[in-house]
C-alpha atoms as a PDB file:
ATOM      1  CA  UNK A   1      75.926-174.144 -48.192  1.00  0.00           C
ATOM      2  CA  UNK A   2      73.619-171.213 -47.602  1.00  0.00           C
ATOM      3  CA  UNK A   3      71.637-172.330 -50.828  1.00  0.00           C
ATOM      4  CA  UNK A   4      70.825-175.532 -49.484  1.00  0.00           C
ATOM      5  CA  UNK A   5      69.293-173.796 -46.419  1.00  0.00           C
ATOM      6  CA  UNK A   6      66.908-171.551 -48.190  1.00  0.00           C
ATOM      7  CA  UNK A   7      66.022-174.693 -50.320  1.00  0.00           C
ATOM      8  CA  UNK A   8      65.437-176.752 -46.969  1.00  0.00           C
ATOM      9  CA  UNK A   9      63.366-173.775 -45.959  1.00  0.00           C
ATOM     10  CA  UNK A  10      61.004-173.375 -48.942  1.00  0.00           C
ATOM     11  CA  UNK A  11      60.587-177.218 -49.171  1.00  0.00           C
ATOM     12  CA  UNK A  12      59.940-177.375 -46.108  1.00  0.00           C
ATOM     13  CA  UNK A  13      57.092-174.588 -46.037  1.00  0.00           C
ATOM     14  CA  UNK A  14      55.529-176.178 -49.099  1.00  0.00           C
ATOM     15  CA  UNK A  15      56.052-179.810 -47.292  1.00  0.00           C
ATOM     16  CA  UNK A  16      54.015-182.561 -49.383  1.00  0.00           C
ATOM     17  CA  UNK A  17      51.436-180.302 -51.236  1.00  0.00           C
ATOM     18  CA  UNK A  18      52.608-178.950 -54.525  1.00  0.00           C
ATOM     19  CA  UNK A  19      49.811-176.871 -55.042  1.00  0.00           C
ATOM     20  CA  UNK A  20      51.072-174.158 -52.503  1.00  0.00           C
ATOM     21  CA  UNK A  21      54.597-173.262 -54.597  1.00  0.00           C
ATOM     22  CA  UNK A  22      53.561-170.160 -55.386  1.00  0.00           C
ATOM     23  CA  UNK A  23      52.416-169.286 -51.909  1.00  0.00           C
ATOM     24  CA  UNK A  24      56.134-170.547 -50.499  1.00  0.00           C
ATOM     25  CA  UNK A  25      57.682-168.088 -53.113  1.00  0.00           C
ATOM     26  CA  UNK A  26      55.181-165.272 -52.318  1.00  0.00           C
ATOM     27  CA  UNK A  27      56.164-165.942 -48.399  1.00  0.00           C
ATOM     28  CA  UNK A  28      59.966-165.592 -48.991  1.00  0.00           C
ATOM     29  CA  UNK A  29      59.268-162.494 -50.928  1.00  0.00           C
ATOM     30  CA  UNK A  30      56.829-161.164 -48.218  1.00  0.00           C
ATOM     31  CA  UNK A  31      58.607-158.395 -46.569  1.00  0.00           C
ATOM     32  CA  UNK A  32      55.918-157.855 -43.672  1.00  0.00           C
ATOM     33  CA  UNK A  33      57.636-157.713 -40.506  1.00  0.00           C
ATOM     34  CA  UNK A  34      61.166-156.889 -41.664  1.00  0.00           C
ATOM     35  CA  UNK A  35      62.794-154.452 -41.048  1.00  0.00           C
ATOM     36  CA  UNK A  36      63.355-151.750 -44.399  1.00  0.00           C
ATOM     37  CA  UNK A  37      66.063-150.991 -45.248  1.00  0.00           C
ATOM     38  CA  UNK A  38      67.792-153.795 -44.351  1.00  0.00           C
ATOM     39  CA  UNK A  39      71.627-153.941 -44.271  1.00  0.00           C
ATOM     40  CA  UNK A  40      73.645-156.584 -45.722  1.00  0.00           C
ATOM     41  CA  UNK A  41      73.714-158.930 -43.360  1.00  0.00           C
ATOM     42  CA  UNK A  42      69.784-158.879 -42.271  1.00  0.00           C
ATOM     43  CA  UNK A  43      69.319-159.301 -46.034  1.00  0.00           C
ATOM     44  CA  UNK A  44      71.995-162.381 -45.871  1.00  0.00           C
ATOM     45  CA  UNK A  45      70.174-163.868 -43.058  1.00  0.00           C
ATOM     46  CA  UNK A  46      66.965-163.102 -44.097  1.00  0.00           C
ATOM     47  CA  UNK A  47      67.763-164.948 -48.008  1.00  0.00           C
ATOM     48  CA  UNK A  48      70.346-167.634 -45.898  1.00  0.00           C
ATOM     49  CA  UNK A  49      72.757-166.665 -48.394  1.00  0.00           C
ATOM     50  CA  UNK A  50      76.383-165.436 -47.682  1.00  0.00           C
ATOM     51  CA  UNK A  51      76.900-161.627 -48.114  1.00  0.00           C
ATOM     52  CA  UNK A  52      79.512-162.421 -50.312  1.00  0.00           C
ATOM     53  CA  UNK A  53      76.867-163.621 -52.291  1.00  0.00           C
ATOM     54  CA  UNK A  54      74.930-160.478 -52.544  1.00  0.00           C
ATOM     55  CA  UNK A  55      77.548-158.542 -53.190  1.00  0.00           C
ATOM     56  CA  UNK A  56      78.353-160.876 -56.115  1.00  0.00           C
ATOM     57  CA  UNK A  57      74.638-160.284 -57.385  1.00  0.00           C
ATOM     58  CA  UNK A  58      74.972-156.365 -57.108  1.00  0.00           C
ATOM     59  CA  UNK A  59      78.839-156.398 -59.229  1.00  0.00           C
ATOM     60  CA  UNK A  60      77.311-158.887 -62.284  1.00  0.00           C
ATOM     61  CA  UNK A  61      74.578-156.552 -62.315  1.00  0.00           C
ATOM     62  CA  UNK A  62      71.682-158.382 -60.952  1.00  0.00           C
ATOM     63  CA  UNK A  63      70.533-155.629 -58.304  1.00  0.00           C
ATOM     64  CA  UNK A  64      71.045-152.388 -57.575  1.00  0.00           C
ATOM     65  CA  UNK A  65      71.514-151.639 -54.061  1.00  0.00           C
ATOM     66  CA  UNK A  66      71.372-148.233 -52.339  1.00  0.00           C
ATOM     67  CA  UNK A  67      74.306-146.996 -49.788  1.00  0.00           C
ATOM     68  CA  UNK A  68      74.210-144.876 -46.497  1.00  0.00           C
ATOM     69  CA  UNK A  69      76.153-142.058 -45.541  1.00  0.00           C
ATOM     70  CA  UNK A  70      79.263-144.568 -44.523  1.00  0.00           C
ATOM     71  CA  UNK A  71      78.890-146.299 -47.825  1.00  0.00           C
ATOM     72  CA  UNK A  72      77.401-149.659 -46.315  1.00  0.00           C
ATOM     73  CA  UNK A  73      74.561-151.293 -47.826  1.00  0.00           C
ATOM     74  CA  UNK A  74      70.939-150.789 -47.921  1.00  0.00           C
ATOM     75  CA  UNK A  75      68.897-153.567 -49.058  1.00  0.00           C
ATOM     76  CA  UNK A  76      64.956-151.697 -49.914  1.00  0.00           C
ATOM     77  CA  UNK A  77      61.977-154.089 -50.501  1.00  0.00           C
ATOM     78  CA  UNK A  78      62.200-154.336 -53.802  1.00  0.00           C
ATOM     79  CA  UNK A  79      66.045-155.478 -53.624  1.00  0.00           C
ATOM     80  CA  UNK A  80      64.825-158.991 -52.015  1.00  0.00           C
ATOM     81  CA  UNK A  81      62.020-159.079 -54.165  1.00  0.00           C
ATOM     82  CA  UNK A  82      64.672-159.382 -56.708  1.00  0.00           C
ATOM     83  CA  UNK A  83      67.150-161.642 -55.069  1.00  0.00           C
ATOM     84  CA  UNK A  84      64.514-163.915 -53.826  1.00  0.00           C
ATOM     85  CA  UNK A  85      63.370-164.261 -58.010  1.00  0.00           C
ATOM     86  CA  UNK A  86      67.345-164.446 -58.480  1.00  0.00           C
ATOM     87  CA  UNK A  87      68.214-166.740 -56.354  1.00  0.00           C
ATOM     88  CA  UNK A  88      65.330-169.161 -56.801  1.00  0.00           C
ATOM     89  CA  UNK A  89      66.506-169.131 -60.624  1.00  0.00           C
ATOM     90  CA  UNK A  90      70.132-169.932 -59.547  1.00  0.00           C
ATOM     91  CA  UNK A  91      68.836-173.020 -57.446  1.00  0.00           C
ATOM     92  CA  UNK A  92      67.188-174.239 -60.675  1.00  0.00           C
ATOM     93  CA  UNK A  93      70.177-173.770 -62.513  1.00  0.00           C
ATOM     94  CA  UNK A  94      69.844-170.949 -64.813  1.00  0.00           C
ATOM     95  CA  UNK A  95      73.013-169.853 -65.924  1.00  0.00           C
ATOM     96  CA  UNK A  96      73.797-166.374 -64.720  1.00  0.00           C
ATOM     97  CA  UNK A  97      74.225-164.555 -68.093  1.00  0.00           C
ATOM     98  CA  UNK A  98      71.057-165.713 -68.812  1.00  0.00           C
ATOM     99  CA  UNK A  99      69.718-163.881 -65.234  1.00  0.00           C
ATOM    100  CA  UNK A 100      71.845-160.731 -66.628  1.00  0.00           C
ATOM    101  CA  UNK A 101      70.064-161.044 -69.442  1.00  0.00           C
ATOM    102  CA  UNK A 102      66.775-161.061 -68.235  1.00  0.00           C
ATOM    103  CA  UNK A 103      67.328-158.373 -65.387  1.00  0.00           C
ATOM    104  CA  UNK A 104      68.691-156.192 -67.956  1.00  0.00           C
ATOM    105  CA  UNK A 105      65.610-156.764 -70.443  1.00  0.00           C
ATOM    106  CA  UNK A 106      63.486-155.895 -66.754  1.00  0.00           C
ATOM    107  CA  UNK A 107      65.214-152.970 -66.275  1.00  0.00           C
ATOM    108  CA  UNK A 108      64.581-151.816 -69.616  1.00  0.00           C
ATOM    109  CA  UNK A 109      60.713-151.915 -69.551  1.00  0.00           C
ATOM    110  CA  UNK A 110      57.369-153.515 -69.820  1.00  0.00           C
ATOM    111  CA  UNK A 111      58.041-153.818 -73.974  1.00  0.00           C
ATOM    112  CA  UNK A 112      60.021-156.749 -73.572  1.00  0.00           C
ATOM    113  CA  UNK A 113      57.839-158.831 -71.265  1.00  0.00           C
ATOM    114  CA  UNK A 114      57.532-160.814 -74.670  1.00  0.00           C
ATOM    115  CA  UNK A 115      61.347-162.000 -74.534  1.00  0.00           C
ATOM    116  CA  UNK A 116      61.416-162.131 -70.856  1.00  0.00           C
ATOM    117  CA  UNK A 117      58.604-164.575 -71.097  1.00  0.00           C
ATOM    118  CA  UNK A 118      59.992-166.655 -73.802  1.00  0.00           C
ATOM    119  CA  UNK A 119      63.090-166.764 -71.025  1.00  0.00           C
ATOM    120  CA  UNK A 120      61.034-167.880 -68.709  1.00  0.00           C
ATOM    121  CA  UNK A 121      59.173-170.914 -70.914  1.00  0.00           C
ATOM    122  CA  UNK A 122      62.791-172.256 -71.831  1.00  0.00           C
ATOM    123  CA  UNK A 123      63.699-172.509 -68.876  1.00  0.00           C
ATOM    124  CA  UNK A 124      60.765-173.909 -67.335  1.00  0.00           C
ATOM    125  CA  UNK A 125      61.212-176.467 -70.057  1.00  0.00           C
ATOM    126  CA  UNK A 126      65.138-176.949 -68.610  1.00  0.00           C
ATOM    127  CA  UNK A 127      63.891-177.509 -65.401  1.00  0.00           C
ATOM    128  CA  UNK A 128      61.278-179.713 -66.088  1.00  0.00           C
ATOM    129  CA  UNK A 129      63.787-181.695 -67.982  1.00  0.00           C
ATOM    130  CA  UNK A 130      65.672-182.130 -64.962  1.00  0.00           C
ATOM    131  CA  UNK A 131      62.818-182.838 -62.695  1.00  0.00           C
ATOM    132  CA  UNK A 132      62.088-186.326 -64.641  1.00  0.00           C
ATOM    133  CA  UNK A 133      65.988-186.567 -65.091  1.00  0.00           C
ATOM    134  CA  UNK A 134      66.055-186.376 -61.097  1.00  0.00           C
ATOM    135  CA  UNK A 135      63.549-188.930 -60.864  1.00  0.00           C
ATOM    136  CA  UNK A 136      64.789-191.524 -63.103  1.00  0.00           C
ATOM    137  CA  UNK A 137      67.787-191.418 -60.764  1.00  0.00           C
ATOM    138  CA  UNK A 138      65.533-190.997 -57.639  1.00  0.00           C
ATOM    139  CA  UNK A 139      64.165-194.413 -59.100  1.00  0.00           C
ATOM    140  CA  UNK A 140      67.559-196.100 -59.702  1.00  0.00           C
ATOM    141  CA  UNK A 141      68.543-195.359 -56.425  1.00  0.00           C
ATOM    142  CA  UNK A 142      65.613-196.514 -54.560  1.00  0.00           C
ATOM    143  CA  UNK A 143      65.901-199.519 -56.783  1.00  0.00           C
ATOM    144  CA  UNK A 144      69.761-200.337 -55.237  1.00  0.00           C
ATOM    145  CA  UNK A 145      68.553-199.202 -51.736  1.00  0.00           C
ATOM    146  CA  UNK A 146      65.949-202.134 -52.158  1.00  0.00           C
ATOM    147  CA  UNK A 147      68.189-204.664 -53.499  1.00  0.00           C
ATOM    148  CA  UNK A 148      70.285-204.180 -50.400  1.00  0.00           C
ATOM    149  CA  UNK A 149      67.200-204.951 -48.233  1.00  0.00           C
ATOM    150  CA  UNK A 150      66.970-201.086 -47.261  1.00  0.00           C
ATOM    151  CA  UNK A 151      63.661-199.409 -46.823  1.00  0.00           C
ATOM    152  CA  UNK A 152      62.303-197.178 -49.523  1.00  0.00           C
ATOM    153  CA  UNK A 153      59.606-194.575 -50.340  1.00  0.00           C
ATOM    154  CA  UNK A 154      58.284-191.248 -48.858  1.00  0.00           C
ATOM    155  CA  UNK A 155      58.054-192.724 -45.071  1.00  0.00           C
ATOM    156  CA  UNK A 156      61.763-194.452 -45.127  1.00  0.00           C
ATOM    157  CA  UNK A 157      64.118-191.792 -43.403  1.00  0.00           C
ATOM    158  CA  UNK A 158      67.157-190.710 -44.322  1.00  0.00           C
END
């Protein structure tokens, strides 16, 4: 799944040190060196998300994508900004009427950075929820893994 590849990709950047997460984020949003516009598949490849998935994005509303003269897509800096934020959100499980409703309060100014925040707080609350959920079962598991007599902990390989 091309999800689980951009998640293998930002985990990877941030590797052990938690501290850097907003630097990983900031790096997958950098557009430095790419080229602009991008079309959809460069912007596929670029997010490792399917271009079926983009184009899902831009019919719910989530971006707004410009078009060339033969009608194909153009995907503009901002545009990844956007689906990087989106799809980071969608890996952490926020609902996607939830992301409509937040793009739409986005697109309607800087007076409701209020809501958007309060958004935001819920579902950092949601997500830290299902960080310790996670790691209860993270816990159980390693638990059965050493009952069987299999290693466990950060240096045991998968």
């Amino acid at each position: 799944m091309a999800t689980d590849d951009l998640m293998s990709r930002a985990l990877a950047a941030l590797g052990d040190d938690d501290s850097r997460t907003i630097e990983v984020i900031h790096a997958l949003a950098d557009q430095t060196g790419t080229p602009e516009p991008m079309t959809i598949a460069e912007a596929a490849e670029h997010l490792d998300v399917s271009p079926h998935t983009l184009r899902y994005y831009e019919r719910a509303g989530l971006v707004t994508v410009s078009r060339d003269q033969a009608g194909h897509r153009l995907y503009d800096a901002d545009a990844v900004r956007r689906l990087v934020f989106l799809t980071r959100m969608r890996l952490s499980g926020m609902p996607m009427r939830d992301l409509q409703h937040y793009v739409a309060l986005v697109d309607a100014g800087k007076h409701t950075e209020p809501e958007r925040l309060d958004i935001l707080l819920e579902h950092r609350d949601t997500v830290r929820r299902r960080i310790r959920e996670l790691t209860l079962s993270l816990a159980a598991t390693e638990y059965k893994i050493a009952t069987y007599g299999g290693a466990t902990g950060p240096d045991s390989s998968m």
